[in-house]
Protein backbone atom coordinates (compact mmCIF):
# COMPACT_ATOMS: atom_id res chain seq x y z
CA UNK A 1 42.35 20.77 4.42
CA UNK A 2 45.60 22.13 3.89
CA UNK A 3 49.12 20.64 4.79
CA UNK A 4 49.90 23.28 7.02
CA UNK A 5 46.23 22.85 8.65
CA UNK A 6 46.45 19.23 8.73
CA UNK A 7 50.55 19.31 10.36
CA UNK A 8 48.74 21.45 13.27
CA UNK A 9 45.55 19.17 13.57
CA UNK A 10 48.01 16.27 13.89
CA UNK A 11 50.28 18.24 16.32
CA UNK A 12 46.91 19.14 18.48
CA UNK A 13 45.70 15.67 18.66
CA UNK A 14 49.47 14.50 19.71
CA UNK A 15 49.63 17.16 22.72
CA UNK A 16 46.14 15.60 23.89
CA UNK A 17 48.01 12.16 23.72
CA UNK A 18 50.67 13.34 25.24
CA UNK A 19 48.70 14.23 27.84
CA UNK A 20 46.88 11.12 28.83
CA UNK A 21 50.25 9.36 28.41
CA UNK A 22 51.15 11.87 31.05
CA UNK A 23 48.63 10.66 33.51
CA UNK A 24 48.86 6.71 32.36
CA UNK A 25 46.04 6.41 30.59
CA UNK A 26 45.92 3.70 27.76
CA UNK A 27 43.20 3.18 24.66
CA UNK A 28 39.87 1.95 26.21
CA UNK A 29 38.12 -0.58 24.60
CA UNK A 30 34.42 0.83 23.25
CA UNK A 31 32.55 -0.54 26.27
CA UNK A 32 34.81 1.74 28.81
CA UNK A 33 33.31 4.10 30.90
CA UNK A 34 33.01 7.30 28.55
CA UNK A 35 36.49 10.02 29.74
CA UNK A 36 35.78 13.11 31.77
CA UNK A 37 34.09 16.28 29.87
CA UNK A 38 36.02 18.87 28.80
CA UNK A 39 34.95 21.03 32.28
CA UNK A 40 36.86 18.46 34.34
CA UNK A 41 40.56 20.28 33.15
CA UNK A 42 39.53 23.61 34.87
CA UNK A 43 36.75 22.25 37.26
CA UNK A 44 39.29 23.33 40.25
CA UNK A 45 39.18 27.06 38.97
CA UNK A 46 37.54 29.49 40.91
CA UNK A 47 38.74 32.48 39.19
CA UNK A 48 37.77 33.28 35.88
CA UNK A 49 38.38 35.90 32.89
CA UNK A 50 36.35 35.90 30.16
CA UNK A 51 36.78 37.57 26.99
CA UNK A 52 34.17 37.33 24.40
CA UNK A 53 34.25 39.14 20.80
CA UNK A 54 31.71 38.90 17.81
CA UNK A 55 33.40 36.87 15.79
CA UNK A 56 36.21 34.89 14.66
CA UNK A 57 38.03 37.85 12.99
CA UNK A 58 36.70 40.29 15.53
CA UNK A 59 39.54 42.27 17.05
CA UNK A 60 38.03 43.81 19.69
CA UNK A 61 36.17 42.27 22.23
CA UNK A 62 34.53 42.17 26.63
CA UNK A 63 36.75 41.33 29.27
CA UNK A 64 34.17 40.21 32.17
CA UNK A 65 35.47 38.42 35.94
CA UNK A 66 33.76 35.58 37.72
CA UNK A 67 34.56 33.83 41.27
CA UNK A 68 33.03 30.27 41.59
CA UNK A 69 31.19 29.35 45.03
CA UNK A 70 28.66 26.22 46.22
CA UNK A 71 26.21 27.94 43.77
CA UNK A 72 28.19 28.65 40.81
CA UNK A 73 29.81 31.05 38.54
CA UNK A 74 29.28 34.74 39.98
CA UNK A 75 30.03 38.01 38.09
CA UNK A 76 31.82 40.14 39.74
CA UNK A 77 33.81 43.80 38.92
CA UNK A 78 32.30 45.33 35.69
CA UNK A 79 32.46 44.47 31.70
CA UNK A 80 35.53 46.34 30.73
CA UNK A 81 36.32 46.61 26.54
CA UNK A 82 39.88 45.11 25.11
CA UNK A 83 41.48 44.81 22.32
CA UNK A 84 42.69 40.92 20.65
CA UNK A 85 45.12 40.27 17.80
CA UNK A 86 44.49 42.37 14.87
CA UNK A 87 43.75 39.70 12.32
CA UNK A 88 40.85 38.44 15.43
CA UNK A 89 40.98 34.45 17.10
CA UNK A 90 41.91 31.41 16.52
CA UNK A 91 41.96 28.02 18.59
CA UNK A 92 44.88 27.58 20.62
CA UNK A 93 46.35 24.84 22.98
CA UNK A 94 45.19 25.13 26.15
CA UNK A 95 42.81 23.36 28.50
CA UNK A 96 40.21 22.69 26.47
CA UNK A 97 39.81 19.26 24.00
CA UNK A 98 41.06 19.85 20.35
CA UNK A 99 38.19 21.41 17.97
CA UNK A 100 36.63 20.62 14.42
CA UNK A 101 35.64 23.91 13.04
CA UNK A 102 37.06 27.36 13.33
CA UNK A 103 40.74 28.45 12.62
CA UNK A 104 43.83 27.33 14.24
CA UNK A 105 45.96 29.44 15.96
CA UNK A 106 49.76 29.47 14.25
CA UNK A 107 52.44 31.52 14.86
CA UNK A 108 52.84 35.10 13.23
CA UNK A 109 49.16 34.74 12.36
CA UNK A 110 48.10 37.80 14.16
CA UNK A 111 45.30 36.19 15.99
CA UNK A 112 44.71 35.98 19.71
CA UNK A 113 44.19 31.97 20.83
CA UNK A 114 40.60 30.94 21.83
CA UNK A 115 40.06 28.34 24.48
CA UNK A 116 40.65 28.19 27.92
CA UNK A 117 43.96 28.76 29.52
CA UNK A 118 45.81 28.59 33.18
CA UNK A 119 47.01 32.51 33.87
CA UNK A 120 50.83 32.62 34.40
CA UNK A 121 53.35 34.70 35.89
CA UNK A 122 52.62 38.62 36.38
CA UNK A 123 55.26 41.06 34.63
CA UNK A 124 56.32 44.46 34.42
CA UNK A 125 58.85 47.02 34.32
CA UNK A 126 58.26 47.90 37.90
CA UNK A 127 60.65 46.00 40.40
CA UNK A 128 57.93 45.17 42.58
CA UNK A 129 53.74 44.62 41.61
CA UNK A 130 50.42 44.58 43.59
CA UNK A 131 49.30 40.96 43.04
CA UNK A 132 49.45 37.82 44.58
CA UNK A 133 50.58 35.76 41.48
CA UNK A 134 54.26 35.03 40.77
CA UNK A 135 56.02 38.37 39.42
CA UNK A 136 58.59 39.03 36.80
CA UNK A 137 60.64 42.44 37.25
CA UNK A 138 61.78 42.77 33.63
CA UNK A 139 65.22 43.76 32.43
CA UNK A 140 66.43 44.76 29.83
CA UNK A 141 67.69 41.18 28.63
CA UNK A 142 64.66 39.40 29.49
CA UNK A 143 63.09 38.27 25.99
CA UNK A 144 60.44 35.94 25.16
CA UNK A 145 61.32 33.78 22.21
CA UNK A 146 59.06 33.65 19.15
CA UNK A 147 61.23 31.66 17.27
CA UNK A 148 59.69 28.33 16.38
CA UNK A 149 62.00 25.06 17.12
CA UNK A 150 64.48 26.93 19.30
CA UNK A 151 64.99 25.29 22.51
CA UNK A 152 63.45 28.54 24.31
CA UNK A 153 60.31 28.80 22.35
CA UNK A 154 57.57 30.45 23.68
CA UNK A 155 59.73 31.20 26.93
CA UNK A 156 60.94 34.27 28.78
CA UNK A 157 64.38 33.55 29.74
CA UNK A 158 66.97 36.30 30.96
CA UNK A 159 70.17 36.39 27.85
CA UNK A 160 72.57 37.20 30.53
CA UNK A 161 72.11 33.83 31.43
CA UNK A 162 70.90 31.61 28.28
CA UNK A 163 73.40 33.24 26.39
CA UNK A 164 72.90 35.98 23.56
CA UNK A 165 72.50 33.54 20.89
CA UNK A 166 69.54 31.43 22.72
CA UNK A 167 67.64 34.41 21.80
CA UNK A 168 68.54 35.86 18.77
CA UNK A 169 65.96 36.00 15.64
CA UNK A 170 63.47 37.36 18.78
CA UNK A 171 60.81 40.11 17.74
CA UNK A 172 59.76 40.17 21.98
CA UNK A 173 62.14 41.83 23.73
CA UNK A 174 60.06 42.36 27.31
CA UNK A 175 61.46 45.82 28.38
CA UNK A 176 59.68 48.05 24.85
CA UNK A 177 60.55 51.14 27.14
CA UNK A 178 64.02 50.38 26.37
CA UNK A 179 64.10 48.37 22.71
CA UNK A 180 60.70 49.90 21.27
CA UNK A 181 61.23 53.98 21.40
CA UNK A 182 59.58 53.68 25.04
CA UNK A 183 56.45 51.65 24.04
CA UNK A 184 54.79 51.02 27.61
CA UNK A 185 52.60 48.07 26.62
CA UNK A 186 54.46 45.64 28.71
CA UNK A 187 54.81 47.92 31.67
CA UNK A 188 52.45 45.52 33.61
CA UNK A 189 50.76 42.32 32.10
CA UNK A 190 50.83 38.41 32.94
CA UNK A 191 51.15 35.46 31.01
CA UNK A 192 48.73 33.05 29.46
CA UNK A 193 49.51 29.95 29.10
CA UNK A 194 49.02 28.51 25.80
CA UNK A 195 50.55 26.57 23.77
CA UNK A 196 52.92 25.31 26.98
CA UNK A 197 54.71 22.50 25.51
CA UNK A 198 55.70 24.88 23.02
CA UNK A 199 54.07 22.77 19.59
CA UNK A 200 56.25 24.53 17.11
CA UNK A 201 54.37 27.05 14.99
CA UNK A 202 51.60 26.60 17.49
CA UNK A 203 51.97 30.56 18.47
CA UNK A 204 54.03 31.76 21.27
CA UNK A 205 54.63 34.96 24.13
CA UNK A 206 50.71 35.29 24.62
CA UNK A 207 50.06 37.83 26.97
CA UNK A 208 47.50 39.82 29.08
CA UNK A 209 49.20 43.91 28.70
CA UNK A 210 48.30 47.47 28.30
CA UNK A 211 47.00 48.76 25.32
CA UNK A 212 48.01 51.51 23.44
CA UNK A 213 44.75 53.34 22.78
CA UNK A 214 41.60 51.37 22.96
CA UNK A 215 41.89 51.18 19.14
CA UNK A 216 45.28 50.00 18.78
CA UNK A 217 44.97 45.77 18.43
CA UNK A 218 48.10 43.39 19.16
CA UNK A 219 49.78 40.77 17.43
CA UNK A 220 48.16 37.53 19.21
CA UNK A 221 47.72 39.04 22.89
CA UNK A 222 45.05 41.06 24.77
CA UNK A 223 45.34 44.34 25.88
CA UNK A 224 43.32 46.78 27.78
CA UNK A 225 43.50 49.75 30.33
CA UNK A 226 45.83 50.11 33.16
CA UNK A 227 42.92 50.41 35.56
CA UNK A 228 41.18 46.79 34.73
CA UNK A 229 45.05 45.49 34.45
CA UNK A 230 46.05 46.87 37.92
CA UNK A 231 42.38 45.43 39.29
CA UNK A 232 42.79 41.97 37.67
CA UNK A 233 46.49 41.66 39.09
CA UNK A 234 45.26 42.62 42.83
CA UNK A 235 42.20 39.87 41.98
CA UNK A 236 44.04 37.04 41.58
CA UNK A 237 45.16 33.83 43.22
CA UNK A 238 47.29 31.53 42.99
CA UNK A 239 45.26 29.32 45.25
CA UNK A 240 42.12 29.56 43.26
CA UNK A 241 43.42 28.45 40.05
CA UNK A 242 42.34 30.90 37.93
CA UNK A 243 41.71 30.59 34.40
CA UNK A 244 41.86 33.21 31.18
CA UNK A 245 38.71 32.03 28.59
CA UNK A 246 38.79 33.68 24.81
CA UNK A 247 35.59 32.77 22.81
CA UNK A 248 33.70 34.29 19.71
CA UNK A 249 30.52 35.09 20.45
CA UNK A 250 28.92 31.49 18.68
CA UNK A 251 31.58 29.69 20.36
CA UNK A 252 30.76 30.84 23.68
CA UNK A 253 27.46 30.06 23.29
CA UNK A 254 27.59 26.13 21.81
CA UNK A 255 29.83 25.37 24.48
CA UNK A 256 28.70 27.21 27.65
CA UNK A 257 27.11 24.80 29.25
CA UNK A 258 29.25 21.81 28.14
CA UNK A 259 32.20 23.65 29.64
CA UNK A 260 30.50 24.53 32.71
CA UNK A 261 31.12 28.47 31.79
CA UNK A 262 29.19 31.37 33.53
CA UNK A 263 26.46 33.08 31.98
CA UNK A 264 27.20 36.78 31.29
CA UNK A 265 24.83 39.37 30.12
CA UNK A 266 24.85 39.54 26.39
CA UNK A 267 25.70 43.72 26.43
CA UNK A 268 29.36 44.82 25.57
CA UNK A 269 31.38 46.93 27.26
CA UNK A 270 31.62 50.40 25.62
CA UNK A 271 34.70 52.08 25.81
């Protein structure tokens, strides 16, 4: 194991700590009653997106939607392709317990985090969205910072009021039309929330947004059509606690039923 792997293991493990500090827990002596499965984190969630893709450095992938009733997961809408980080997934730091194998998501890596994830705040360049979750009309000072240790990492804050220098060293300025030569990828898109303590090197500005063309991959987000963006926005609630799920293939499989995940047809989308 490297040092680099091993810093990020150890930084994993401390965020799960952190976490049942959080709540009060303390270290239960070996004839306590065995802690809650991994399920229990998002077993509130009635909304759910999965995205599935062959493989660990797969960078293209099914985006499939799921409501949870009295009888389960549901499919509902239709398999839609995306498009992940270029270099494929790794595991982020989300919901879901710390794993063994696989690789671990870092920042500038060029891989989209795997797990399971609370869906944040909607976005776009618009002043005004179709959706029900929380919405962010982007200016032209809004930036999310991708600078690892800075006191705004892995935030969108406004500069006009953090100050210019909270944000320099950013690569994610949030209005492209107006930094990137009219790039319209973040013209509509929402967040997901990984890595939200902000672990530094952990990865950071993980998004749902348009894509480009559906060949075009992204740096660590997921993109896909206007159409299935517009439709998820208008899907979701706040109220059902919806969660965003990224899984190889294998992945999805071992775990499925230990995570309480629904059980999609096995087909892929085509474009």
């Amino acid at each position: 194991m490297t040092v680099r792997r091993r810093t990020v293991v150890l930084m994993m493990l401390a965020v799960a700590l952190a976490g049942c500090a959080h709540r009060g827990a303390t270290i239960a002596p070996a004839t306590a009653v065995a802690p809650d499965p991994p399920a229990a984190a998002w077993q509130n969630a009635r909304q759910l997106i999965l995205v599935t893709t062959p493989g660990w450095n797969a960078n293209h992938g099914t985006l499939r939607t799921f409501e949870r009733d009295r009888q389960g997961w549901r499919e509902v809408g239709r398999a839609t392709p995306v498009t992940i980080g270029k270099a494929g997934a790794a595991w982020g730091l989300g919901l879901q317990p710390p794993q063994a194998a696989g690789p671990l998501k870092l920042e500038g890596d060029g891989r989209s985090p795997a797990g399971v994830f609370r869906i944040g705040e909607a976005f776009g360049y618009a002043g005004r969205a179709a959706t029900a979750l929380s919405y962010r009309a982007l200016s032209a000072t809004d930036y999310c910072m991708d600078v690892s240790g800075t006191a705004q990492y892995n935030r969108i804050v406004d500069a006009k009021e953090v100050g210019a220098a909270a944000v320099k060293g950013s690569t994610e300025p949030m209005r492209r039309d107006l930094h990137a030569h009219g790039d319209q990828r973040y013209r509509l898109g929402f967040v997901i929330e990984h890595n939200a303590r902000a672990v530094p090197q952990a990865g950071s500005c993980i998004f749902a947004h348009l894509w480009k063309s559906p060949h075009d991959t992204t740096t660590g987000c997921t993109a896909m059509a206007m159409p299935v963006m517009r439709r998820l926005l208008a899907w979701l609630r706040p109220e059902n606690q919806p969660v965003f799920v990224l899984l190889p293939q294998p992945e999805y499989q071992r775990l499925r039923t230990a995570w309480q995940l629904p059980a999609p047809a096995d087909s892929a989308a085509k474009p």
